[in-house]
Protein backbone atom coordinates (compact mmCIF):
# COMPACT_ATOMS: atom_id res chain seq x y z
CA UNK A 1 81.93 120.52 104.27
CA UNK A 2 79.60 119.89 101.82
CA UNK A 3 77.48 123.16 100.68
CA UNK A 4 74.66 121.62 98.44
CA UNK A 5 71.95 119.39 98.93
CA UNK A 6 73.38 117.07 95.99
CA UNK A 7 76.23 116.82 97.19
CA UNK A 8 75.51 116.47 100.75
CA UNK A 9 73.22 113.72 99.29
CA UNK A 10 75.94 112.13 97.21
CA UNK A 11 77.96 112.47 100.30
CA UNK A 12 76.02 110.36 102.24
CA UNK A 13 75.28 108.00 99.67
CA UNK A 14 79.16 107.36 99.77
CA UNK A 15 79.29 106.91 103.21
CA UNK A 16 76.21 104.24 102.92
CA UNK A 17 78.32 102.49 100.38
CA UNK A 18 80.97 102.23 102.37
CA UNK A 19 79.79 100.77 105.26
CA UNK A 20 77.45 97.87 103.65
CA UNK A 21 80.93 97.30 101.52
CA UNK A 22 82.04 96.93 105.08
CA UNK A 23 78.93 94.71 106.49
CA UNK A 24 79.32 92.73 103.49
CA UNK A 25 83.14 92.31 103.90
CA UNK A 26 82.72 91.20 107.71
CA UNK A 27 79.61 88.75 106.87
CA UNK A 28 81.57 86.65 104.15
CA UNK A 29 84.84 86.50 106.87
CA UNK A 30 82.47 85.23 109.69
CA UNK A 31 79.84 82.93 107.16
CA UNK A 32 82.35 82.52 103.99
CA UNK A 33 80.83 83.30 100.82
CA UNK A 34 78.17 81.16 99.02
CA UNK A 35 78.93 80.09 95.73
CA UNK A 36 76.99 83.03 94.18
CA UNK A 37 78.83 85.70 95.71
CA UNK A 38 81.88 83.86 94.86
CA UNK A 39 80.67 83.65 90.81
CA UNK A 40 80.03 87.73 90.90
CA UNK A 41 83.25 88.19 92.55
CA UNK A 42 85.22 86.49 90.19
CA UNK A 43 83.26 87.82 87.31
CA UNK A 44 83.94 91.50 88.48
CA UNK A 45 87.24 90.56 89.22
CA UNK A 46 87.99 89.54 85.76
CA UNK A 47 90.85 90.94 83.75
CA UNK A 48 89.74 89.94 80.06
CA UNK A 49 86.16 89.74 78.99
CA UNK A 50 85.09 88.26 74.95
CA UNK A 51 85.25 92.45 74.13
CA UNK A 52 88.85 92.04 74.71
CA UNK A 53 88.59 89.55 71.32
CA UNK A 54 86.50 91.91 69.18
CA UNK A 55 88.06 95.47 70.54
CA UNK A 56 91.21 96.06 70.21
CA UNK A 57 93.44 97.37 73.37
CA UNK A 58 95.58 100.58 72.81
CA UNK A 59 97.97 98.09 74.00
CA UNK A 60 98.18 96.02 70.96
């Protein structure tokens, strides 16, 4: 149980989070997703940005 105000705060902000992930989730099942949503999703989503080209990974 949270003892702090902060963190009783960030707490809740958490469980906010959650559920509009949740809202969000449900909405684009029932409505599918416009072609916006889609665009951010698969920009988020992305594995390699133009960074990737000008910093190096510890990988390489």
């Amino acid at each position: 149980m949270p003892t702090s105000r902060g963190h009783q705060g960030a707490h809740g902000i958490g469980q906010v989070e959650e559920q509009l992930n949740e809202q969000a989730q449900a909405a684009a099942e029932i409505q599918g997703e416009s072609e916006l949503d889609q665009a951010v999703s698969a920009q988020a989503n992305q594995q390699e940005t133009e960074l990737d080209e000008i910093i190096p990974s510890e990988q390489d």
